[in-house]
PDB file of N, CA and C in Angstrom:
ATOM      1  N   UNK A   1      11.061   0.912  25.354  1.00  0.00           N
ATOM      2  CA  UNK A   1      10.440   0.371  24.165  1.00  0.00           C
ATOM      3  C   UNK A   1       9.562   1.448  23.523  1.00  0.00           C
ATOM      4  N   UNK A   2       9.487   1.735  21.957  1.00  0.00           N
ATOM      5  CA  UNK A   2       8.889   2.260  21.754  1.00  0.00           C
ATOM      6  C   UNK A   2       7.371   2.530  21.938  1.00  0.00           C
ATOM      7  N   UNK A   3       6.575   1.189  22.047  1.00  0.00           N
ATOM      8  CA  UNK A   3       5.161   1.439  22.599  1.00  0.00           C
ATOM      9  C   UNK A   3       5.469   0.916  23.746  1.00  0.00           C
ATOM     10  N   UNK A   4       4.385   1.760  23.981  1.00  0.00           N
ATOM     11  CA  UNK A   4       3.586   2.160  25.773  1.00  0.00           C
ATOM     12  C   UNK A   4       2.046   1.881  25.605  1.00  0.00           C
ATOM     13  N   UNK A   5       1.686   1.412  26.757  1.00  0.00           N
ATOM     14  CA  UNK A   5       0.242   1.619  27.042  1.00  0.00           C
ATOM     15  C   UNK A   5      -0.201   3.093  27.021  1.00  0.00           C
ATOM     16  N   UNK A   6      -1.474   3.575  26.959  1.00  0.00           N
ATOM     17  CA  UNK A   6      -2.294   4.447  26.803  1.00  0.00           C
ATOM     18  C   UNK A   6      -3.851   4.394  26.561  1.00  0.00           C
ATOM     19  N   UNK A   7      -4.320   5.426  27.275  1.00  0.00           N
ATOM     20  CA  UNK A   7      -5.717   5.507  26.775  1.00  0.00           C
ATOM     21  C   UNK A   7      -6.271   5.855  25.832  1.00  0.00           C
ATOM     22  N   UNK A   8      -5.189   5.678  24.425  1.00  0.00           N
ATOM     23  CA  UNK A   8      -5.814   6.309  23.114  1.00  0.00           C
ATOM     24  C   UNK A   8      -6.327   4.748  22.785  1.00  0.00           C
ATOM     25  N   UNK A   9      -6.871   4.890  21.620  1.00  0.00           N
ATOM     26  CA  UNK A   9      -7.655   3.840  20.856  1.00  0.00           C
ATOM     27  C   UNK A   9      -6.631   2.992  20.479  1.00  0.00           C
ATOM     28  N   UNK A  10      -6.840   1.692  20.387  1.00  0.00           N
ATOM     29  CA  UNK A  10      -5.535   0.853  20.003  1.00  0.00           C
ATOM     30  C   UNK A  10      -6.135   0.020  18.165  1.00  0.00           C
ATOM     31  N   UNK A  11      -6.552   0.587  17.543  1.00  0.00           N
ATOM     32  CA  UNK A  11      -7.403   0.774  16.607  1.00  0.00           C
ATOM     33  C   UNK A  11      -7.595   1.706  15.641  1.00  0.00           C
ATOM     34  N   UNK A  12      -7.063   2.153  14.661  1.00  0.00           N
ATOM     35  CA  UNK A  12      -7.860   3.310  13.970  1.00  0.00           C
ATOM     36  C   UNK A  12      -9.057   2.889  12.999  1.00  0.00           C
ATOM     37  N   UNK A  13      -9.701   1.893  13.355  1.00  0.00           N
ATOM     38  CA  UNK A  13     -10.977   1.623  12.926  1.00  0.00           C
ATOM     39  C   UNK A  13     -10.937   0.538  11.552  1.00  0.00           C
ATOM     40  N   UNK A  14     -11.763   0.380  11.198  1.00  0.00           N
ATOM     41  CA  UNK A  14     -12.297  -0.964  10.259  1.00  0.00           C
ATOM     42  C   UNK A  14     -11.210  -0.820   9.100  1.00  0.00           C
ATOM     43  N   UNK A  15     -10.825  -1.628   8.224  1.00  0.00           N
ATOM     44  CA  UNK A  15     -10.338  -1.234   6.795  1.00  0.00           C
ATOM     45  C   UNK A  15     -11.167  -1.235   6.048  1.00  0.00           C
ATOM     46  N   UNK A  16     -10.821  -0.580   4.706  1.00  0.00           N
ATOM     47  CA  UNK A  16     -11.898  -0.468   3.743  1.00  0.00           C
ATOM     48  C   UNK A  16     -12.011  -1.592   3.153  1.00  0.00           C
ATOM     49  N   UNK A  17     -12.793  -2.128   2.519  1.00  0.00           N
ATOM     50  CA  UNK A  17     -12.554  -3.284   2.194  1.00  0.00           C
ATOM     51  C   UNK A  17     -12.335  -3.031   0.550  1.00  0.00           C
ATOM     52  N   UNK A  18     -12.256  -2.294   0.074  1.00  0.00           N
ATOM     53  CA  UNK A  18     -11.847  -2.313  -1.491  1.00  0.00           C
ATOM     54  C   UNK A  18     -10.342  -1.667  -1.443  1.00  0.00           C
ATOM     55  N   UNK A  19     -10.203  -1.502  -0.521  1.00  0.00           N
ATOM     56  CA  UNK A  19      -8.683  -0.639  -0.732  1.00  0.00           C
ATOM     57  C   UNK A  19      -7.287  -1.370  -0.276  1.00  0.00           C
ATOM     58  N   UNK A  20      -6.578  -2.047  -1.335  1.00  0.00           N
ATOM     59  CA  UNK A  20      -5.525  -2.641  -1.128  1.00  0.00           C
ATOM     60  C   UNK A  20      -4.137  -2.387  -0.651  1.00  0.00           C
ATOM     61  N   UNK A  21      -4.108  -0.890  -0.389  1.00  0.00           N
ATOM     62  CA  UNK A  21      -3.483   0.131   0.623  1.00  0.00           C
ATOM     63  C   UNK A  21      -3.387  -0.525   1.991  1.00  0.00           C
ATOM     64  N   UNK A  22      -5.196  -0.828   1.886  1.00  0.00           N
ATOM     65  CA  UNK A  22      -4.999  -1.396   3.638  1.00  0.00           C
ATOM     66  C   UNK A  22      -4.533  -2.447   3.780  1.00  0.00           C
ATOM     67  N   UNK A  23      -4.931  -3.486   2.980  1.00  0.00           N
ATOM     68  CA  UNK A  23      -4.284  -4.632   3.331  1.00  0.00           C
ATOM     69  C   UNK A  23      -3.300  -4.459   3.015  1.00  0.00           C
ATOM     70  N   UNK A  24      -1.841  -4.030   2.684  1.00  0.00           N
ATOM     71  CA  UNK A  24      -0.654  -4.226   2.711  1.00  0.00           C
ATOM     72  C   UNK A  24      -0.135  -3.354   4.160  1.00  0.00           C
ATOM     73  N   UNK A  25      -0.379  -2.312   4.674  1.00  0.00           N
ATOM     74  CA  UNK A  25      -0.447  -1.803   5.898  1.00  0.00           C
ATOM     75  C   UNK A  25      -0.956  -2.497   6.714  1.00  0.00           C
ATOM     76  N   UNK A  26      -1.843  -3.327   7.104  1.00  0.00           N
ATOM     77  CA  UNK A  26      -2.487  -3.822   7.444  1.00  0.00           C
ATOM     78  C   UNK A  26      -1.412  -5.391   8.273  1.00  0.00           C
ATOM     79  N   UNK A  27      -0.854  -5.716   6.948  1.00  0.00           N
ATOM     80  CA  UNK A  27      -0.236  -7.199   6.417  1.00  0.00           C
ATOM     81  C   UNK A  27       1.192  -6.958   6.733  1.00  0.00           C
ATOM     82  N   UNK A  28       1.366  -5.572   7.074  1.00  0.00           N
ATOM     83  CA  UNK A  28       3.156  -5.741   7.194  1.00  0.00           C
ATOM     84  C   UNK A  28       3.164  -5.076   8.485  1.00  0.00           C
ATOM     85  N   UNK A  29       2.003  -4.340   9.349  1.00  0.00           N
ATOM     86  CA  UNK A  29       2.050  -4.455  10.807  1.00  0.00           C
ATOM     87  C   UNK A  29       1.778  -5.992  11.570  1.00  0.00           C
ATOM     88  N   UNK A  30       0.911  -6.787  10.799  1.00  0.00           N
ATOM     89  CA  UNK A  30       1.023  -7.859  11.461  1.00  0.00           C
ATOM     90  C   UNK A  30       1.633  -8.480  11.278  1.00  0.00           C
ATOM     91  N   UNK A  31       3.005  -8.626  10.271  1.00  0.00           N
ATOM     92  CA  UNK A  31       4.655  -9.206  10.142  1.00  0.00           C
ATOM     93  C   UNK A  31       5.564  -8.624  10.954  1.00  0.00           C
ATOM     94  N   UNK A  32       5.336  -7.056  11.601  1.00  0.00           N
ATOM     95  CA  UNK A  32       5.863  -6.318  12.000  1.00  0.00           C
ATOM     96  C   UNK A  32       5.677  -6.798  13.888  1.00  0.00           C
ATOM     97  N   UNK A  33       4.340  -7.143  14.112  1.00  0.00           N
ATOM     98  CA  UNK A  33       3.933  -7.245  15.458  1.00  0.00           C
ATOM     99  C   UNK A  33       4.470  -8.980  15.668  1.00  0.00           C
ATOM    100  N   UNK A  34       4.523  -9.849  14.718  1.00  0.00           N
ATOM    101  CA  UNK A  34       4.602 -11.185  15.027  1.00  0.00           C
ATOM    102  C   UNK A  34       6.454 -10.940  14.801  1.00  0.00           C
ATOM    103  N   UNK A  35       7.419 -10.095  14.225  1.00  0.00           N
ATOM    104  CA  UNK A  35       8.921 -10.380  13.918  1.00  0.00           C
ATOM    105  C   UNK A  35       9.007  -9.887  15.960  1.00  0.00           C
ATOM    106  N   UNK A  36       8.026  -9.018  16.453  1.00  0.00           N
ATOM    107  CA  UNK A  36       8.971  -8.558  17.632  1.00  0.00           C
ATOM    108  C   UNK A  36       8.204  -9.264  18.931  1.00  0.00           C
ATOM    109  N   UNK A  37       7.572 -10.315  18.591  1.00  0.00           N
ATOM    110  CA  UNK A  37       6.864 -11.182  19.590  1.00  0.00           C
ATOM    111  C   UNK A  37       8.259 -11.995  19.610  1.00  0.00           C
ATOM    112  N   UNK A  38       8.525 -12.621  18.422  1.00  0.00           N
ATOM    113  CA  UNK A  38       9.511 -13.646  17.794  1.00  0.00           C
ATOM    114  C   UNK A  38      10.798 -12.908  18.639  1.00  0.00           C
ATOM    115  N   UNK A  39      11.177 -11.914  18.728  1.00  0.00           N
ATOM    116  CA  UNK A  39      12.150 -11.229  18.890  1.00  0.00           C
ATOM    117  C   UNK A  39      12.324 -10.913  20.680  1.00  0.00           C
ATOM    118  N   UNK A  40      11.275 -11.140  20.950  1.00  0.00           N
ATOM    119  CA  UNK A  40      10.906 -10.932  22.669  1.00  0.00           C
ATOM    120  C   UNK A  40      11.073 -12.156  22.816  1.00  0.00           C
ATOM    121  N   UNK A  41      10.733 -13.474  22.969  1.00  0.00           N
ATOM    122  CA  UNK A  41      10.836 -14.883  23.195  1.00  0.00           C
ATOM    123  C   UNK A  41      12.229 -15.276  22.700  1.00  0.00           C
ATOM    124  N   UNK A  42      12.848 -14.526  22.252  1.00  0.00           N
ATOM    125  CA  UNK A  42      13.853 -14.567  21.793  1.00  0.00           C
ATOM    126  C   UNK A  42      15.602 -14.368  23.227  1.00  0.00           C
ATOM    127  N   UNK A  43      15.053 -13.533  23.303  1.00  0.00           N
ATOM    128  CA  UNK A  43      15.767 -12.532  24.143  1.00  0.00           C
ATOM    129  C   UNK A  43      15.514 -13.439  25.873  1.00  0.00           C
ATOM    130  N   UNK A  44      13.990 -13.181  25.760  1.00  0.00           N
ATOM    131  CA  UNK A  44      13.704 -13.717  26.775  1.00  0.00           C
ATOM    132  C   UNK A  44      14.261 -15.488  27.298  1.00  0.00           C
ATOM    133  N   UNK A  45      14.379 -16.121  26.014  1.00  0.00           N
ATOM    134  CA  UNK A  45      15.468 -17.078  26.131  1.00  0.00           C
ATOM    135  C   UNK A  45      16.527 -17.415  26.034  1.00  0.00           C
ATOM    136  N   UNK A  46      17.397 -15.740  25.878  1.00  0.00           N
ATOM    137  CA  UNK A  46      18.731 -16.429  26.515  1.00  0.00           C
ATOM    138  C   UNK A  46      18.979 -16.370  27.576  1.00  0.00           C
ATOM    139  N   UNK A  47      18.010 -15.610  28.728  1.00  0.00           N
ATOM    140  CA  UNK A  47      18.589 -15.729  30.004  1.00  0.00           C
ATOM    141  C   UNK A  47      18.871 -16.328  31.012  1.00  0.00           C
ATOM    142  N   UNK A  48      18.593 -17.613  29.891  1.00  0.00           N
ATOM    143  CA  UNK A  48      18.765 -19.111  30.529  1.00  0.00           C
ATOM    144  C   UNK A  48      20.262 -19.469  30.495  1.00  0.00           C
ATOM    145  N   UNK A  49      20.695 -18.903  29.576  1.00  0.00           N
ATOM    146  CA  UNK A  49      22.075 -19.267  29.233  1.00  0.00           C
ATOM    147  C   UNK A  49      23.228 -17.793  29.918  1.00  0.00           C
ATOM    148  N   UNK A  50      24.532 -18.158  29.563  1.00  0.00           N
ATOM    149  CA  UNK A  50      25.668 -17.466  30.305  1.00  0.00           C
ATOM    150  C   UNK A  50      25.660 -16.199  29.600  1.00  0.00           C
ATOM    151  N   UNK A  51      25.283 -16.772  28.162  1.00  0.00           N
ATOM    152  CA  UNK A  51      26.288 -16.050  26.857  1.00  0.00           C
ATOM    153  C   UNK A  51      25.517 -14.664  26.831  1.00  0.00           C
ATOM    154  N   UNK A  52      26.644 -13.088  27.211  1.00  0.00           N
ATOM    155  CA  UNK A  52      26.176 -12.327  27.982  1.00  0.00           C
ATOM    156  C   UNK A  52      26.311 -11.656  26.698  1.00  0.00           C
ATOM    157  N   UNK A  53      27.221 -11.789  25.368  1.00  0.00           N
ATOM    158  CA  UNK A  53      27.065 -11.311  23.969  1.00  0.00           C
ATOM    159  C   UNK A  53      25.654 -11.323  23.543  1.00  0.00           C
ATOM    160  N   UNK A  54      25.431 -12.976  23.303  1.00  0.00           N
ATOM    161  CA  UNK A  54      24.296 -13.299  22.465  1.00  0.00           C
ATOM    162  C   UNK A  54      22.990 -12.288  23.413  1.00  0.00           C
ATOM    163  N   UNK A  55      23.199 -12.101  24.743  1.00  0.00           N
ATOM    164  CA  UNK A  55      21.609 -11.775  25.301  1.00  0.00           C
ATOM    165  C   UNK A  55      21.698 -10.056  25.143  1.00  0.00           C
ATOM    166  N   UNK A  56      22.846  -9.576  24.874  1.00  0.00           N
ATOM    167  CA  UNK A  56      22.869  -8.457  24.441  1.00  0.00           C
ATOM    168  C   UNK A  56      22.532  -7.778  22.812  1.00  0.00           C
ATOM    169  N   UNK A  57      22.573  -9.088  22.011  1.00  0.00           N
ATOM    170  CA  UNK A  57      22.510  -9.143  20.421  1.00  0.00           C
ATOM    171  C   UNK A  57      20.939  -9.235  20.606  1.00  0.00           C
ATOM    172  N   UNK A  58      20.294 -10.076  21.154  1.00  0.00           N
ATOM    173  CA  UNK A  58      18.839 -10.611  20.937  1.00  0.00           C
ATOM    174  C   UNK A  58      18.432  -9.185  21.711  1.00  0.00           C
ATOM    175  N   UNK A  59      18.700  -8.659  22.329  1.00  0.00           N
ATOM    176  CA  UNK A  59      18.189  -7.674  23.625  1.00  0.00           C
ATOM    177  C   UNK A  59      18.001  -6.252  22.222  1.00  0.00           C
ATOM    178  N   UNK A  60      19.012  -5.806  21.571  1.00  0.00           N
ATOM    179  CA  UNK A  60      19.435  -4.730  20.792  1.00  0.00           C
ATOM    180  C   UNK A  60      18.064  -5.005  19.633  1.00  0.00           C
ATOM    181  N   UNK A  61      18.344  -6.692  19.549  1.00  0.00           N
ATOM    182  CA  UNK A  61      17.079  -6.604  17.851  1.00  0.00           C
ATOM    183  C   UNK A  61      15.702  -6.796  18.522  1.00  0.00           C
ATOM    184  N   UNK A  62      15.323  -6.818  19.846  1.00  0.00           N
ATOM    185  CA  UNK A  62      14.238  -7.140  20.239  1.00  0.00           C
ATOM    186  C   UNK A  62      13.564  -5.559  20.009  1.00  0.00           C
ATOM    187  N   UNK A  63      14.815  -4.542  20.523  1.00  0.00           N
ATOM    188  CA  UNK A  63      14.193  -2.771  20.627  1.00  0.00           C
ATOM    189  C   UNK A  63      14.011  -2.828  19.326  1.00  0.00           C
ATOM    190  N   UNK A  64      14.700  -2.993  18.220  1.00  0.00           N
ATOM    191  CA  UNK A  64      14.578  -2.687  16.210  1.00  0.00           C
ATOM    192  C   UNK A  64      13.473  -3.202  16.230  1.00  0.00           C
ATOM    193  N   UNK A  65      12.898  -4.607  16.883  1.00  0.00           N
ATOM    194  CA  UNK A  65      11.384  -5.182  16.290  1.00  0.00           C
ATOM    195  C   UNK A  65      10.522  -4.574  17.130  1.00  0.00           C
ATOM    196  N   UNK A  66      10.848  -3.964  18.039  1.00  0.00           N
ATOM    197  CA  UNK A  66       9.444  -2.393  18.369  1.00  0.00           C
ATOM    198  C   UNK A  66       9.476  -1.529  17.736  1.00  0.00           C
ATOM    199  N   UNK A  67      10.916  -1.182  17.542  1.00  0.00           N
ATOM    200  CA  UNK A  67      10.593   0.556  16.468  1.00  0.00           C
ATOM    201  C   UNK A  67      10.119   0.022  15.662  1.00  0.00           C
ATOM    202  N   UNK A  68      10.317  -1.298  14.628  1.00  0.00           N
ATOM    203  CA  UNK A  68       9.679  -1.404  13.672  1.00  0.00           C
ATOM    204  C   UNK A  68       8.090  -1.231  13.526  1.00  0.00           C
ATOM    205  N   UNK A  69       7.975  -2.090  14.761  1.00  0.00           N
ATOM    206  CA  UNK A  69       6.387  -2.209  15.230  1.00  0.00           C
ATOM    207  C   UNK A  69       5.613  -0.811  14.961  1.00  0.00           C
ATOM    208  N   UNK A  70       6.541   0.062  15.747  1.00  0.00           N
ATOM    209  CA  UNK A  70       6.064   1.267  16.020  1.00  0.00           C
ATOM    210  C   UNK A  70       5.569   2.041  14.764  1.00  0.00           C
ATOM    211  N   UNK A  71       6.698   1.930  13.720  1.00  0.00           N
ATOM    212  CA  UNK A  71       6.336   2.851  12.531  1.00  0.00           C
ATOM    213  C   UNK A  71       5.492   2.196  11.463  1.00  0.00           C
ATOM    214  N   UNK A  72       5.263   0.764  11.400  1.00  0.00           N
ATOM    215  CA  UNK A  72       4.432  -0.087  11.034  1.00  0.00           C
ATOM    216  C   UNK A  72       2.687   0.742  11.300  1.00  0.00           C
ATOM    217  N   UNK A  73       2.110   0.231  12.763  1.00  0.00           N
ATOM    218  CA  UNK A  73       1.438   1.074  13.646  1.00  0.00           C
ATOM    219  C   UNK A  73       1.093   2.441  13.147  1.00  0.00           C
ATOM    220  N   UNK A  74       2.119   3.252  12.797  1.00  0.00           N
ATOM    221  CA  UNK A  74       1.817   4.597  12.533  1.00  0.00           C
ATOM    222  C   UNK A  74       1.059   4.514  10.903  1.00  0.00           C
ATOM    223  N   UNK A  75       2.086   3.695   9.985  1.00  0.00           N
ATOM    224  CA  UNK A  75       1.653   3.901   8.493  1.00  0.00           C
ATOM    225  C   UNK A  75       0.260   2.930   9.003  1.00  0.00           C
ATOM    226  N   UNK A  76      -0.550   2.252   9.413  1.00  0.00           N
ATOM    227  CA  UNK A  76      -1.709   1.646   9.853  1.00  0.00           C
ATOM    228  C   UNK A  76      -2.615   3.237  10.188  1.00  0.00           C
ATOM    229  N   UNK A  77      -1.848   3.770  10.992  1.00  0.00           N
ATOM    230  CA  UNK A  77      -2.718   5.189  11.325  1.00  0.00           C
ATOM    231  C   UNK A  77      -3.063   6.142  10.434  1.00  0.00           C
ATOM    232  N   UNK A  78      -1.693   6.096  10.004  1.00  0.00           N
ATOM    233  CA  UNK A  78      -1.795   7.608   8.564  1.00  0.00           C
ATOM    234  C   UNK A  78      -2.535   7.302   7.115  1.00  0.00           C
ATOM    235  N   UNK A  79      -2.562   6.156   7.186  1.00  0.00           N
ATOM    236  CA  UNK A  79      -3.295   5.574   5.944  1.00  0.00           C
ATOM    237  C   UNK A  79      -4.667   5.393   6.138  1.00  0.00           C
ATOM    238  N   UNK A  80      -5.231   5.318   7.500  1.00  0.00           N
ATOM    239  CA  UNK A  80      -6.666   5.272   8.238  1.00  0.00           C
ATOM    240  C   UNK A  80      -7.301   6.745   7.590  1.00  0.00           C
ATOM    241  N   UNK A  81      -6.248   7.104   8.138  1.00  0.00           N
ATOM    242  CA  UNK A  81      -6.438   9.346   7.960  1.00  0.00           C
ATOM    243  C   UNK A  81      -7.039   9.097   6.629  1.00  0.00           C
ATOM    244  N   UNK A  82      -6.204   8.944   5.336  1.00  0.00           N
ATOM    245  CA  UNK A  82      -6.728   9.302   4.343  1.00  0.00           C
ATOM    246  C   UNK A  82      -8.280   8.657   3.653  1.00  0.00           C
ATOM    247  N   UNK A  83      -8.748   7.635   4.824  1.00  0.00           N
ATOM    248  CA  UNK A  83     -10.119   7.418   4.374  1.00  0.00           C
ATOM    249  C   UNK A  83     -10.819   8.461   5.470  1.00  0.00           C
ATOM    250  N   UNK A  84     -10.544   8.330   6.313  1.00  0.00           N
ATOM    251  CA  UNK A  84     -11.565   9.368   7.383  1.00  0.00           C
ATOM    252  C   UNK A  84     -11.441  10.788   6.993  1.00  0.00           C
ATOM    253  N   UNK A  85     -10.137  11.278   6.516  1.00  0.00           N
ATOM    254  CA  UNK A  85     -10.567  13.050   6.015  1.00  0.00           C
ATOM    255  C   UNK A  85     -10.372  13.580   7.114  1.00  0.00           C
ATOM    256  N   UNK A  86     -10.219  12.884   8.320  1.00  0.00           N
ATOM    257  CA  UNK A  86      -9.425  13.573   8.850  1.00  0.00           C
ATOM    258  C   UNK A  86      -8.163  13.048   9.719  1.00  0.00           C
ATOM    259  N   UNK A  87      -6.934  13.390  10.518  1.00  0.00           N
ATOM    260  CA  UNK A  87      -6.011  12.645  11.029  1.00  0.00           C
ATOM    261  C   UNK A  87      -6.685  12.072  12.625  1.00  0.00           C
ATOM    262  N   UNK A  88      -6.481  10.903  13.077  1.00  0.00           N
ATOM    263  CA  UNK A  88      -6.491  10.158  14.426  1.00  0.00           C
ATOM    264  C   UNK A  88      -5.387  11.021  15.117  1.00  0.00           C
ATOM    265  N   UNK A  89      -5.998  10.506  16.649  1.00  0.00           N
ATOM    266  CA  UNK A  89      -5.192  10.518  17.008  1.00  0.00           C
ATOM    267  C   UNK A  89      -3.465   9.986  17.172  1.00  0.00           C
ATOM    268  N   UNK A  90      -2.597  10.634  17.180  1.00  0.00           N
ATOM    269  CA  UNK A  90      -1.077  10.022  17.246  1.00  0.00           C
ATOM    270  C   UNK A  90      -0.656   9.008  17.688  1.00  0.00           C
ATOM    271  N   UNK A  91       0.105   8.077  17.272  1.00  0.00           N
ATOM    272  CA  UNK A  91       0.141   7.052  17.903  1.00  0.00           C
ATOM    273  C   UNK A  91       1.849   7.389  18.477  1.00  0.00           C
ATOM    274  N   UNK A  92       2.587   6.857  19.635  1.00  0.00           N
ATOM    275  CA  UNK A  92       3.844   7.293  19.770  1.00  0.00           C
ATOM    276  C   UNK A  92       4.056   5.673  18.801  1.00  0.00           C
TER     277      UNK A  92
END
């Protein structure tokens, strides 16, 4: 999966509150983090069942709703950068 635990900050700090940059970064990591929750409970329930297609279909879009997560996450980071002046640390 694309994220991993780590001891970096799971945070790049407050949003601005006048800057509507953030809230759309902001608003489409947390569409981004709730499509691959949706997408894990997903998966995780077909292994109730036989159907070794379908748990391979849900299994394939569960990894797409982490990468998504993932690059979601990042534009959350890189857009942090341009109020702080300077870049955070990386997020994988």
């Amino acid at each position: 999966m694309p994220e991993a635990k780590s001891s970096k900050p799971t945070s790049p700090g407050k949003r601005s509150p006048n800057c509507l940059e953030c809230d759309l970064v902001w608003k489409e990591y947390a569409l981004a983090t709730r499509n691959h929750l949706d997408a894990i409970l997903a998966k995780e329930g077909s292994k109730q069942t036989d159907d070794i297609e379908k748990m391979k279909i849900l299994e394939d879009a569960a990894f797409e709703a982490a990468r998504r997560r993932a690059l979601a996450r990042k534009a959350v980071w890189d857009h942090a950068a341009t109020h702080a002046g300077d870049i955070p640390e990386a997020q994988e």
